[in-house]
N, C-alpha and C. Protein backbone atom coordinates (compact mmCIF):
# COMPACT_ATOMS: atom_id res chain seq x y z
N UNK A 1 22.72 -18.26 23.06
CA UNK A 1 22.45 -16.83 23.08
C UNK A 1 23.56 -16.06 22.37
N UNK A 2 24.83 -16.56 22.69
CA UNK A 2 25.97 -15.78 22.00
C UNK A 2 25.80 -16.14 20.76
N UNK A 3 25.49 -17.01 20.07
CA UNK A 3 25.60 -17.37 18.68
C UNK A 3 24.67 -16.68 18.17
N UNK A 4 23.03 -16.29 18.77
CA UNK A 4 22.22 -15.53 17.56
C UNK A 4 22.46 -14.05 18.08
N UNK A 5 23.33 -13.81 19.28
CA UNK A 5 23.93 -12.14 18.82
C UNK A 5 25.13 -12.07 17.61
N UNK A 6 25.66 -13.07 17.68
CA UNK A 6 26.54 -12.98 16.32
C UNK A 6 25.78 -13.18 15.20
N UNK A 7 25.14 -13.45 14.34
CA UNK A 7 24.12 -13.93 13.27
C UNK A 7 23.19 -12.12 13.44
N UNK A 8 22.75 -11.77 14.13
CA UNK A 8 22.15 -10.40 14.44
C UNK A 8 23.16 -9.53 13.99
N UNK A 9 24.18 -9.19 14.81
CA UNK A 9 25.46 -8.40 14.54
C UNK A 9 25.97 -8.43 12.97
N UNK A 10 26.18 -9.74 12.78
CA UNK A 10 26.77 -9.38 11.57
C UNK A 10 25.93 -9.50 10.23
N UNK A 11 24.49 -9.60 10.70
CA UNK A 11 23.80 -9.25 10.10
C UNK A 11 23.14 -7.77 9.45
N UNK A 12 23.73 -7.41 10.35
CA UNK A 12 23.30 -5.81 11.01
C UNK A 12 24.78 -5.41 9.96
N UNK A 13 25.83 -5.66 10.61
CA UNK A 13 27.07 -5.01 10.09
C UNK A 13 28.14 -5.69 9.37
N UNK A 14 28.17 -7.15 9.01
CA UNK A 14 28.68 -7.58 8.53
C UNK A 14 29.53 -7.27 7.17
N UNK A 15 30.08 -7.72 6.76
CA UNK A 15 30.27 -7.62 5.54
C UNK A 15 29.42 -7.41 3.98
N UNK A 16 28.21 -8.64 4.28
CA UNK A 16 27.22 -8.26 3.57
C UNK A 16 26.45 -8.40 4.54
N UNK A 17 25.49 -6.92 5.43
CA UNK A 17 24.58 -7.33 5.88
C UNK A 17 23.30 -7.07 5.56
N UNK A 18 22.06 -7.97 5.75
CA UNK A 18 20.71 -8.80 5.20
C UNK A 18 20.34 -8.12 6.07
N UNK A 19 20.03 -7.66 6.98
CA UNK A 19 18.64 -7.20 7.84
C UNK A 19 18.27 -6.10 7.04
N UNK A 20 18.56 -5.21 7.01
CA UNK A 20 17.81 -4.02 6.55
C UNK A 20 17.01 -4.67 5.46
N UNK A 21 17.49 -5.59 4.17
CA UNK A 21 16.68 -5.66 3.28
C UNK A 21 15.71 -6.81 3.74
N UNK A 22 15.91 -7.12 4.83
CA UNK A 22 14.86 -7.76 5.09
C UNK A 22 13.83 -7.46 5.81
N UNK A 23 14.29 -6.37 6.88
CA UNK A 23 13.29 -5.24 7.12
C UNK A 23 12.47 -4.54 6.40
N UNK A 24 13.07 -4.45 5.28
CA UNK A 24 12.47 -3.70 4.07
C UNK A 24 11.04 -4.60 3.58
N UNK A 25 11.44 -5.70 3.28
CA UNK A 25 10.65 -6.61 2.47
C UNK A 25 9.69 -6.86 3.43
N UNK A 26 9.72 -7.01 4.93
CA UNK A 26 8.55 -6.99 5.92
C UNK A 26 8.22 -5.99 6.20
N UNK A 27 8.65 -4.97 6.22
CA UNK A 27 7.77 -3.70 6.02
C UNK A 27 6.99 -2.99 4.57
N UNK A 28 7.32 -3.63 3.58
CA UNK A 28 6.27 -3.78 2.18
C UNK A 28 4.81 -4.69 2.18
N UNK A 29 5.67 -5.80 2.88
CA UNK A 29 4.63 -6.32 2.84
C UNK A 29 3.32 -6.17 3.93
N UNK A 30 3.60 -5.51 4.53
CA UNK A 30 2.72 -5.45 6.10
C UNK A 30 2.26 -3.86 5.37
N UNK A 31 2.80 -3.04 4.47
CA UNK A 31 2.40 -1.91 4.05
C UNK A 31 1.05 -2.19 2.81
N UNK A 32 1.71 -3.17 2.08
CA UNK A 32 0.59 -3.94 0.98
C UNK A 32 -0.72 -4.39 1.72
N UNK A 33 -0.52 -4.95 3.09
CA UNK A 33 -1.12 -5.85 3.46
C UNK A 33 -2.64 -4.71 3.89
N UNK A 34 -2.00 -3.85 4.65
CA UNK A 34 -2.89 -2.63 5.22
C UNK A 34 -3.44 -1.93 3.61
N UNK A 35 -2.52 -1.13 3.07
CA UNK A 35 -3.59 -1.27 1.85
C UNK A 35 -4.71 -1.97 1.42
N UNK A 36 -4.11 -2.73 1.44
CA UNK A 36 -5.24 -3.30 1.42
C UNK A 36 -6.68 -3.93 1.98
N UNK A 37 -6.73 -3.96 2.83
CA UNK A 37 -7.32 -3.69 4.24
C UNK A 37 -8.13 -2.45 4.01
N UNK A 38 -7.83 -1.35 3.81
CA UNK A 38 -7.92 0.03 3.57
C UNK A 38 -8.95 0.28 2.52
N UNK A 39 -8.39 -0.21 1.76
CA UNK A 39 -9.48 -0.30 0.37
C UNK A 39 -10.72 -1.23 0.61
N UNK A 40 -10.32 -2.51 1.13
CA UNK A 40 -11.54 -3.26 0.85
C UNK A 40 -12.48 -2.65 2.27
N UNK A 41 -12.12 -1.93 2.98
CA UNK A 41 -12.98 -1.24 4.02
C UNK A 41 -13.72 0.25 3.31
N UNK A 42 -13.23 0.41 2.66
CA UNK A 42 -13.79 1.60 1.82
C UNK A 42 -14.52 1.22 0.86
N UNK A 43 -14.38 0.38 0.01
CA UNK A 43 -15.72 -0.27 -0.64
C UNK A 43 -16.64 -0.70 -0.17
N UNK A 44 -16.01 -1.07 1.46
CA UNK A 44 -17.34 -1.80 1.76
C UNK A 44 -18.45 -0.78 2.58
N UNK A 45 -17.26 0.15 2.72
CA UNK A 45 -18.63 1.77 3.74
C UNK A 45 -18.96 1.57 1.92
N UNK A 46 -18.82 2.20 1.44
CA UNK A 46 -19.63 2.68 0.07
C UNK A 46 -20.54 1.54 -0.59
N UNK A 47 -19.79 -0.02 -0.37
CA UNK A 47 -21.32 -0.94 -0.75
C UNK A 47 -22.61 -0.89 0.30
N UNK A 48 -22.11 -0.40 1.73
CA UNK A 48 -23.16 -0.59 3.04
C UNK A 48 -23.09 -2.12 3.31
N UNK A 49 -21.92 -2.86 3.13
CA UNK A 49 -21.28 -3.91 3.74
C UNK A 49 -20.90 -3.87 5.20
N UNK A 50 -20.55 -2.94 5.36
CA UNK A 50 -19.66 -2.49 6.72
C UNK A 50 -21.00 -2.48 7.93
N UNK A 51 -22.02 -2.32 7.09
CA UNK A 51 -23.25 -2.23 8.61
C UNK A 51 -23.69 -3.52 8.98
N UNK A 52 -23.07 -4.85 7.84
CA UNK A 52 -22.86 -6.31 8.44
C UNK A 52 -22.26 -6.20 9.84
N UNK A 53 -20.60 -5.95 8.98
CA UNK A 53 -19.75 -6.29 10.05
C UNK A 53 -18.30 -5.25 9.42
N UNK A 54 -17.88 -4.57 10.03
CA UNK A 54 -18.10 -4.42 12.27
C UNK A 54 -18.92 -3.24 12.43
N UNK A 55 -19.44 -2.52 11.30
CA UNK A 55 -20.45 -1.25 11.88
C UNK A 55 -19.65 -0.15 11.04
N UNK A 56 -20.77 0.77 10.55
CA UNK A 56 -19.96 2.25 9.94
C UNK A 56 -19.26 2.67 10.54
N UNK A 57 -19.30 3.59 11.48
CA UNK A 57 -18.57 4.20 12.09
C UNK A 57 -17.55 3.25 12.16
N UNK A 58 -17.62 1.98 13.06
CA UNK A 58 -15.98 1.51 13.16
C UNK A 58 -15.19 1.05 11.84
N UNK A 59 -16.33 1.15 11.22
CA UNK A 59 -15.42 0.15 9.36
C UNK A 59 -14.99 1.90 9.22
N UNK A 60 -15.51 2.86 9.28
CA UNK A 60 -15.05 4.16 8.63
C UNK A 60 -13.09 4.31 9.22
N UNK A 61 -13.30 3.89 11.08
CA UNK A 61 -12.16 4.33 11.55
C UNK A 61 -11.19 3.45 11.02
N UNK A 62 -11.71 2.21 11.12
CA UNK A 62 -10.50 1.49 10.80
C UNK A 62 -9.77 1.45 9.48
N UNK A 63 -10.65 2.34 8.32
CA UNK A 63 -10.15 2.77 7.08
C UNK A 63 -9.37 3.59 6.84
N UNK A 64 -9.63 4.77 7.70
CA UNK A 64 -8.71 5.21 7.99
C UNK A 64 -7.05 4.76 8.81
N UNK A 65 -7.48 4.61 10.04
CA UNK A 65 -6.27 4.15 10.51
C UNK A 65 -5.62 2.84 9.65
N UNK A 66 -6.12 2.01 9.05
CA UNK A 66 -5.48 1.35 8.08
C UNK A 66 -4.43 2.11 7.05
N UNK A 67 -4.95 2.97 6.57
CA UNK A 67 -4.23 3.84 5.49
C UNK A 67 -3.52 4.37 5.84
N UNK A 68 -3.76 5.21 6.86
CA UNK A 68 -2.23 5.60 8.05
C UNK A 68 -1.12 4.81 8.08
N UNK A 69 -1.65 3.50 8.65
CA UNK A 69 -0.02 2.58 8.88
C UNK A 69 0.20 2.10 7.85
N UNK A 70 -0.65 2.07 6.70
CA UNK A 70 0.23 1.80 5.35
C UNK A 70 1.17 3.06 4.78
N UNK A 71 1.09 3.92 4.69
CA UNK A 71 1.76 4.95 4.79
C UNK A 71 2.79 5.30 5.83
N UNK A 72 2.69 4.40 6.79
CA UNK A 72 3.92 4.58 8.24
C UNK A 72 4.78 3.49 7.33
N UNK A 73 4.23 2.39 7.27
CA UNK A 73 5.26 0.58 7.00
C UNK A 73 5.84 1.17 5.72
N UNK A 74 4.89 1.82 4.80
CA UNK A 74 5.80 2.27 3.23
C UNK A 74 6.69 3.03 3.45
N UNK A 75 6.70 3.94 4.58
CA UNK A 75 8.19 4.79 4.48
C UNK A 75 9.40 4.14 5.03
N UNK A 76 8.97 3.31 6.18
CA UNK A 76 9.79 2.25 6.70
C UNK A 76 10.61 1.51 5.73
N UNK A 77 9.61 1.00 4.27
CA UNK A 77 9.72 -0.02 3.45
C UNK A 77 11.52 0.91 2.69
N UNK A 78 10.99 1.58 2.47
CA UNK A 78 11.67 2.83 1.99
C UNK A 78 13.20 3.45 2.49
N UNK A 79 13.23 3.67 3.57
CA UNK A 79 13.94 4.36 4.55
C UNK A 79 14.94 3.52 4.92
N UNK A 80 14.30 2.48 5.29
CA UNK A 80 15.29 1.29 5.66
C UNK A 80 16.65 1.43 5.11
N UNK A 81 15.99 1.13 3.40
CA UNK A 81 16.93 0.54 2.90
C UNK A 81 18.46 1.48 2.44
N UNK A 82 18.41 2.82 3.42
CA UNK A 82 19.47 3.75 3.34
C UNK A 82 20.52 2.64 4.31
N UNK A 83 20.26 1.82 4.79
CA UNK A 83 21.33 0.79 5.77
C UNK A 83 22.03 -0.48 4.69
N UNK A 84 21.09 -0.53 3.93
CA UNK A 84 21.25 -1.23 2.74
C UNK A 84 22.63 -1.53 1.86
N UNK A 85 23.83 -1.80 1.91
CA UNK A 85 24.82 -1.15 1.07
C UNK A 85 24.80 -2.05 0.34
N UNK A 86 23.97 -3.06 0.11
CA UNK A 86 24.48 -3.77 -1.59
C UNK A 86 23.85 -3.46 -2.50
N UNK A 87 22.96 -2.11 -2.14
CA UNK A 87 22.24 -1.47 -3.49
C UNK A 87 22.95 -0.04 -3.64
N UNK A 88 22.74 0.33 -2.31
CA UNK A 88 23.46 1.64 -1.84
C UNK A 88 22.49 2.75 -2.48
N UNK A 89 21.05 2.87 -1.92
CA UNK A 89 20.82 3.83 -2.38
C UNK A 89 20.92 5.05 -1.60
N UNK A 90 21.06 6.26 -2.20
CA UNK A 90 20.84 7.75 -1.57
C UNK A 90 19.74 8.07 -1.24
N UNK A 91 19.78 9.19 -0.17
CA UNK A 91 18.64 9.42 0.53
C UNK A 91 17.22 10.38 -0.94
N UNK A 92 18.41 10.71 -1.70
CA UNK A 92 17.57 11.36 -2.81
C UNK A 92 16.79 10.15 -3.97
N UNK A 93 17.35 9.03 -4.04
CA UNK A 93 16.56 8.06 -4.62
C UNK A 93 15.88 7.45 -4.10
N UNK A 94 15.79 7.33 -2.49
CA UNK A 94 14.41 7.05 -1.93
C UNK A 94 13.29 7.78 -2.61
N UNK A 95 13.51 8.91 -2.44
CA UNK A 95 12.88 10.22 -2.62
C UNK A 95 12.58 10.22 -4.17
N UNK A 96 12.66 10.62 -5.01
CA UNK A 96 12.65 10.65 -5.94
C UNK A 96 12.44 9.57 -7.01
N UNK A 97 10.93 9.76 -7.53
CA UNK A 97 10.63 8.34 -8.33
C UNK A 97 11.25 8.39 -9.66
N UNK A 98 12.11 6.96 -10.04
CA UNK A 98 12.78 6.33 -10.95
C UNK A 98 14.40 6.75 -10.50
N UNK A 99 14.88 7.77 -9.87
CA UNK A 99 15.74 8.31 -9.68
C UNK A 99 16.92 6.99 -9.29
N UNK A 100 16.57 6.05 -8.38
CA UNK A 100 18.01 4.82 -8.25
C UNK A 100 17.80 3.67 -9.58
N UNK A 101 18.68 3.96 -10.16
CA UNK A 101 19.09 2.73 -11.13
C UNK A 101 19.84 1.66 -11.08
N UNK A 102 20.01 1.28 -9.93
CA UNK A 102 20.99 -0.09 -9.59
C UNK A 102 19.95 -1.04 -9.44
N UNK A 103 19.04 -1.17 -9.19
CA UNK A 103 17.50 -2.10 -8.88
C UNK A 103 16.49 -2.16 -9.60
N UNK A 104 15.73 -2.54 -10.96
CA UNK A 104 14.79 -1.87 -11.06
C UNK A 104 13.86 -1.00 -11.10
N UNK A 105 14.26 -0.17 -11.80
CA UNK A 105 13.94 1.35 -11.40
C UNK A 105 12.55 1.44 -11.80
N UNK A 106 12.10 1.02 -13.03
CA UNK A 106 10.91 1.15 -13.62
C UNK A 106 9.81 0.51 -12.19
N UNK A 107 10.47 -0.29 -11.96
CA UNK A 107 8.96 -0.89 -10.81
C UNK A 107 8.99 -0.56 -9.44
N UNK A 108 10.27 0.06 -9.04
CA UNK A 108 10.98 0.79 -7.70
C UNK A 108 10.26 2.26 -7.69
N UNK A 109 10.19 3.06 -9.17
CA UNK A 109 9.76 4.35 -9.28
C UNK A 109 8.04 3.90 -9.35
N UNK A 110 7.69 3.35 -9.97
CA UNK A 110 6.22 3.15 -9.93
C UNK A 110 5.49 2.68 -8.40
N UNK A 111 6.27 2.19 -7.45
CA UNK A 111 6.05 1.87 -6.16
C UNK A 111 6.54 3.29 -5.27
N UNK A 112 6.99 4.04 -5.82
CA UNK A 112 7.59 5.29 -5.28
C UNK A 112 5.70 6.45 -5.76
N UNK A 113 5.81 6.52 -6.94
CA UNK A 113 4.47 7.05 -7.61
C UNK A 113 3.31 6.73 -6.72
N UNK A 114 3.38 5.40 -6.56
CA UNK A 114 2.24 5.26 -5.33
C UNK A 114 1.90 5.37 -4.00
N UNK A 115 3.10 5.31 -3.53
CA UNK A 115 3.62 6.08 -2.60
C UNK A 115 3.05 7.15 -1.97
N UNK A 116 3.15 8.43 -2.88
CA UNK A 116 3.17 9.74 -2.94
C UNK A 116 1.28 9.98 -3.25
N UNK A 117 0.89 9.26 -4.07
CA UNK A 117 -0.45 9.35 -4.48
C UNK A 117 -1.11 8.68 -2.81
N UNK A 118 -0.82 7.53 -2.36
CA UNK A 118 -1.59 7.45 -1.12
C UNK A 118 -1.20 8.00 -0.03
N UNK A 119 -0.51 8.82 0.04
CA UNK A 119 -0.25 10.27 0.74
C UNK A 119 -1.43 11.14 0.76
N UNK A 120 -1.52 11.56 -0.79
CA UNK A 120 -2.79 12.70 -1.32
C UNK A 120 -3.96 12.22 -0.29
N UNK A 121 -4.10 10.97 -1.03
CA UNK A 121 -5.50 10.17 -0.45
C UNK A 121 -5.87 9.89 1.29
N UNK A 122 -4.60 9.56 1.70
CA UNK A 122 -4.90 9.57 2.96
C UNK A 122 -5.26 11.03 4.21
N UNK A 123 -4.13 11.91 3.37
CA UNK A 123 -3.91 12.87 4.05
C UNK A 123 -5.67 14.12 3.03
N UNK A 124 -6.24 13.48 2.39
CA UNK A 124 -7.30 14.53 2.00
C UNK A 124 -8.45 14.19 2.55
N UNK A 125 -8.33 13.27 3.46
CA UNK A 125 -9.50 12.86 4.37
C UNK A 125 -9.39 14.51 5.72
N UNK A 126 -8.37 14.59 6.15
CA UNK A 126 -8.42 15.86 6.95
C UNK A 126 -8.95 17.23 6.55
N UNK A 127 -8.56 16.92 5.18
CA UNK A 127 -9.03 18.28 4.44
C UNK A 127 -10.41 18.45 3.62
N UNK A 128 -11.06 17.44 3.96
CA UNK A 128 -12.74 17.26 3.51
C UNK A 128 -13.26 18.69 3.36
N UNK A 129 -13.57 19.19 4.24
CA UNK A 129 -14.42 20.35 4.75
C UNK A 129 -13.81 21.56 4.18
N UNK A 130 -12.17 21.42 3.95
CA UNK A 130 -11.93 22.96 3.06
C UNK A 130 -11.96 22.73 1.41
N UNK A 131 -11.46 21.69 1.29
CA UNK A 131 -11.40 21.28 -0.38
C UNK A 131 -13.03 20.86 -0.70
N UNK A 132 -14.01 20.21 0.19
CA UNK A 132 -15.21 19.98 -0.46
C UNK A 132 -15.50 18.39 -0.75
N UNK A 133 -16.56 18.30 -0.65
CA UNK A 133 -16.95 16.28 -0.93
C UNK A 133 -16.77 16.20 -2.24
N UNK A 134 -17.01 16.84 -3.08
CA UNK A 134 -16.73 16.32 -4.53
C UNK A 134 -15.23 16.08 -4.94
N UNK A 135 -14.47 17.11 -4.66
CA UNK A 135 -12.82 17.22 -4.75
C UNK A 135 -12.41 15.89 -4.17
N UNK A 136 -12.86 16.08 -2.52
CA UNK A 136 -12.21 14.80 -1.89
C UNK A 136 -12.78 13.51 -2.72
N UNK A 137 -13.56 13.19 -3.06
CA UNK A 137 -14.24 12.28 -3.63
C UNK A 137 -13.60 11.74 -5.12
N UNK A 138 -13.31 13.26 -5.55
CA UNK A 138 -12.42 12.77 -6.72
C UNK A 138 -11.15 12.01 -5.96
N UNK A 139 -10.14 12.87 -5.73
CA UNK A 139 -9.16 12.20 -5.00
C UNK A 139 -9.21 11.15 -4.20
N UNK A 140 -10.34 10.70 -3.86
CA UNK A 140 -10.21 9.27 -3.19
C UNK A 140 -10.52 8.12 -4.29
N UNK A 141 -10.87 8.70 -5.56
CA UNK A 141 -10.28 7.54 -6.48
C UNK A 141 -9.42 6.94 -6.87
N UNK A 142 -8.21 8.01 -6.58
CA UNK A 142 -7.24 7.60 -6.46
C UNK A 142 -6.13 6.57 -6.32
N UNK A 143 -7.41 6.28 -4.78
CA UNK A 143 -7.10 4.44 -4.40
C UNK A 143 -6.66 3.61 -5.12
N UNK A 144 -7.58 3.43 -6.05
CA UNK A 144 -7.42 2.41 -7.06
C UNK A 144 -6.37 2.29 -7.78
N UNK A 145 -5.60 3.62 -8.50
CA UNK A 145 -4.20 3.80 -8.90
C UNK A 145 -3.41 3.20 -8.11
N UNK A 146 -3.47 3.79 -6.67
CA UNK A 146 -2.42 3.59 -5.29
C UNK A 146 -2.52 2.09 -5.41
N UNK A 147 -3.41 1.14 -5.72
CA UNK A 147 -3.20 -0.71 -5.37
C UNK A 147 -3.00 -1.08 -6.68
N UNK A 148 -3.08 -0.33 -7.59
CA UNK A 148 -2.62 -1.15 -8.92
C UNK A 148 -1.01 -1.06 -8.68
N UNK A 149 -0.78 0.26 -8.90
CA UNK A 149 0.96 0.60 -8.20
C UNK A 149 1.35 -0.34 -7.48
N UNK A 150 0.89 -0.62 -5.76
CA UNK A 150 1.48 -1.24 -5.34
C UNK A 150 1.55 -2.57 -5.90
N UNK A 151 0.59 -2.98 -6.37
CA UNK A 151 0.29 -4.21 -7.01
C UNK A 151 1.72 -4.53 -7.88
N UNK A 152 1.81 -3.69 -8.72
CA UNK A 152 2.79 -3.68 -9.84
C UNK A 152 4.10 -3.61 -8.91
N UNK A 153 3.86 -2.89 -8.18
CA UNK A 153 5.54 -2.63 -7.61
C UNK A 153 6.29 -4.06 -6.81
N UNK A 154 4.92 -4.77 -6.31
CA UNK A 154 4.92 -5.59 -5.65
C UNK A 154 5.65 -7.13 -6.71
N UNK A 155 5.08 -7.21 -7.67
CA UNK A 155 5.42 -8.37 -8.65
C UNK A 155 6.79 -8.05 -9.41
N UNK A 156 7.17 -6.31 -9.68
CA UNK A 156 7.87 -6.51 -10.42
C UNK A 156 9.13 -5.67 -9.29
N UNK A 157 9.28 -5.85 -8.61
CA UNK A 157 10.62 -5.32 -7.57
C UNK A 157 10.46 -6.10 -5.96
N UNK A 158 9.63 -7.17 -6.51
CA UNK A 158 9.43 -8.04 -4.90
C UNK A 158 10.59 -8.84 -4.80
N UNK A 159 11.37 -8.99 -3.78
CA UNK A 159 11.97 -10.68 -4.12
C UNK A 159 11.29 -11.98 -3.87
N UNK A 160 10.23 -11.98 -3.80
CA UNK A 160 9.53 -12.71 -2.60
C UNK A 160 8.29 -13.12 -4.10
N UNK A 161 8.47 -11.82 -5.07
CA UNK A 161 6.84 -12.47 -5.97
C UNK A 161 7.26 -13.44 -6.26
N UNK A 162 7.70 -14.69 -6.93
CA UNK A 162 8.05 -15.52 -7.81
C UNK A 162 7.57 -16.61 -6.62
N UNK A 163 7.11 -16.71 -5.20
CA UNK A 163 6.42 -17.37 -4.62
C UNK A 163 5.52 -17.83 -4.37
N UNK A 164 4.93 -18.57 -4.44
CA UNK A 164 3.69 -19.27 -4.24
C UNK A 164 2.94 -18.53 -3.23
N UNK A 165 3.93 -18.34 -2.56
CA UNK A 165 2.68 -17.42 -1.29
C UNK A 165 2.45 -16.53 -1.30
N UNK A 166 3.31 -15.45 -2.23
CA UNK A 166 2.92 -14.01 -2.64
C UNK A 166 2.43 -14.06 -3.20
N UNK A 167 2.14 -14.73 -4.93
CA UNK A 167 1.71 -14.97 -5.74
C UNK A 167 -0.09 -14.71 -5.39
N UNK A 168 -0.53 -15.93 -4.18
CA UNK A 168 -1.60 -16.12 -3.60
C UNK A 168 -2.14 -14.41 -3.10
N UNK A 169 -1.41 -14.34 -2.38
CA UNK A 169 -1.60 -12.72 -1.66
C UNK A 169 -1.89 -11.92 -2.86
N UNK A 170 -1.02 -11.82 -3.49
CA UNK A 170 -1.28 -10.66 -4.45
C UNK A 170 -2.40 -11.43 -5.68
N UNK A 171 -2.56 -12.13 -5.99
CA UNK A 171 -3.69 -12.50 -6.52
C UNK A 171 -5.39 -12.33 -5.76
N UNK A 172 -5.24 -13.19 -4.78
CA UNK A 172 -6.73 -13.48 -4.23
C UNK A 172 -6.87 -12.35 -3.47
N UNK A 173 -5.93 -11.30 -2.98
CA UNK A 173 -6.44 -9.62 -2.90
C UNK A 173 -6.88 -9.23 -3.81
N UNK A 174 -6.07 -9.02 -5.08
CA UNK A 174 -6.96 -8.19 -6.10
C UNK A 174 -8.17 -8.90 -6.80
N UNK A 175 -8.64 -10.13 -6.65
CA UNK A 175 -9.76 -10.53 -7.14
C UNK A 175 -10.69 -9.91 -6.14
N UNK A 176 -10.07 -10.16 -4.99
CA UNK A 176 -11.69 -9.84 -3.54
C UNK A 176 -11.34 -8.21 -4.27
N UNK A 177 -10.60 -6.95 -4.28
CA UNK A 177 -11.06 -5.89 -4.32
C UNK A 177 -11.34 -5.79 -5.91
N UNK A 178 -11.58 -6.45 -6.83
CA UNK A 178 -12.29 -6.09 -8.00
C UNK A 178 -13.33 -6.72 -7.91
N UNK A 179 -13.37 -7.41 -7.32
CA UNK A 179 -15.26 -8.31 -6.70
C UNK A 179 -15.92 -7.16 -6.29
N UNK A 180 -15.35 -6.63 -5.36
CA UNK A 180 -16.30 -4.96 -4.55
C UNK A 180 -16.25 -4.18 -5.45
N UNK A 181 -14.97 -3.91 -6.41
CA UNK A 181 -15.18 -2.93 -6.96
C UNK A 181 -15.99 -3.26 -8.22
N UNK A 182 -16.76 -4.15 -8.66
CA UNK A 182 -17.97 -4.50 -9.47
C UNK A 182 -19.29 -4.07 -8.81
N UNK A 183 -19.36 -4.94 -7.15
CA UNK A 183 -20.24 -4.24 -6.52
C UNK A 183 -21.24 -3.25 -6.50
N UNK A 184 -19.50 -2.60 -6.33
CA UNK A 184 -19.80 -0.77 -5.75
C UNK A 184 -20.15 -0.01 -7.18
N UNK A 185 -19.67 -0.78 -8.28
CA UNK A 185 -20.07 -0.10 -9.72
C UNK A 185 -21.55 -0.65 -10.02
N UNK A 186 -21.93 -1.55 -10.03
CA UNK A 186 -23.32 -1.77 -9.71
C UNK A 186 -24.38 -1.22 -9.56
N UNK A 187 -24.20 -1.42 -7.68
CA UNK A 187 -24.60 -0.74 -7.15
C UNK A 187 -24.85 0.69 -7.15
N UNK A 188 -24.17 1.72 -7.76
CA UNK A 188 -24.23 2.68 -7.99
C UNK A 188 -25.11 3.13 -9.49
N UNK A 189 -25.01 2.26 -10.40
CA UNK A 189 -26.07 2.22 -11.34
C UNK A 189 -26.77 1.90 -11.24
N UNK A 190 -27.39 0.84 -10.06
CA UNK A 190 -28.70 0.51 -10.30
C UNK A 190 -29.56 1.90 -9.08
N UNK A 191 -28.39 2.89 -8.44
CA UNK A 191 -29.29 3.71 -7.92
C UNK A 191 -29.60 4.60 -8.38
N UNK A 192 -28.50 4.60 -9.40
CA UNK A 192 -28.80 6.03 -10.43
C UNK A 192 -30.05 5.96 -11.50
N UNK A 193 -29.89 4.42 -12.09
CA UNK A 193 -31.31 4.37 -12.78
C UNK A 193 -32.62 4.55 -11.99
N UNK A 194 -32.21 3.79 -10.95
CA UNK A 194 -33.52 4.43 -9.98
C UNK A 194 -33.96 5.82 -9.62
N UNK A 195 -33.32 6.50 -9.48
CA UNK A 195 -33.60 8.24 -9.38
C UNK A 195 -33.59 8.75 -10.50
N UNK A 196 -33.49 8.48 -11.33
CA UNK A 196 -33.97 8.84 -12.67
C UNK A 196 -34.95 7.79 -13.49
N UNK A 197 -35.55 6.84 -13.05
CA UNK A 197 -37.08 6.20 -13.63
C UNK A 197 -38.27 6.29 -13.32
């Protein structure tokens, strides 16, 4: 017991200490993970997948609340890493996309960009009814930006992409959500030709 409070401790405060960025990297990925989650529940209310399994209404909530805690774990992902001192970023280069240049900035700021965009998206679900279904509708295309981003942010500022097991993750996610998102493009033309033949 005394030995993994020391390994904790000076993990925590050591000289060089690893937790935070490793907090970080499990809170990206559990943020990716819900994204994604998020999306492929939203294609699937819009393919009428969801009345398989688990039901509209609950595929609707859990799309939501998915997108929520991806947006909780990304600030986490984020925030953390002010404990961080072998990058040492400022609370203003959290903040501010491309703004820290000690790390990859180009793929740090583009994961920052997306960030901020699945903000819009999540948070314009509340605002349906004053902005309008078409507005919101635009803006929930959005999505798709928001997982390419993370996507990108994910391969090119991961430490973890160059793994076989991320590799997998971030691959066989974006095939299943460009599978739906063929679907849902489809599907949507073959209803449109229909109301107009």
């Amino acid at each position: 017991m005394h030995n993994w409070l020391a390994v904790v401790a000076a993990s925590l405060s050591g000289s060089e200490p690893r937790a935070y960025w490793y907090l970080s990297r499990a809170a990206g990925l559990t943020a990716y993970g819900l994204l994604w989650l998020a999306i492929v529940l939203g294609l699937s209310l819009s393919n009428r997948l969801a009345r398989v399994w688990p039901g509209g209404p609950t595929a609707a909530d859990l799309h939501q609340f998915a997108s929520l805690l991806a947006l909780m774990f990304a600030t986490v992902h984020g925030l953390v890493l002010l404990g961080d001192h072998y990058i040492g970023y400022t609370f203003a280069q959290i903040l501010v996309p491309f703004a820290g240049t000690a790390y990859r900035p180009l793929w740090v700021g583009l994961g920052q960009v997306g960030f901020y965009l699945a903000a819009v998206v999540a948070f314009s679900a509340y605002l349906r009814n004053s902005i309008g279904y078409r507005a919101w509708r635009t803006l929930h295309y959005l999505s798709f930006a928001v997982y390419l981003l993370a996507t990108v942010h994910a391969l090119g500022a991961g430490t973890d992409s160059a793994s076989s097991l991320a590799a997998l993750i971030y691959w066989a996610g974006a095939v299943v959500v460009g599978l739906l998102t063929v679907r849902r493009a489809l599907a949507g033309g073959s209803r449109s030709a229909g109301a107009h033949g």
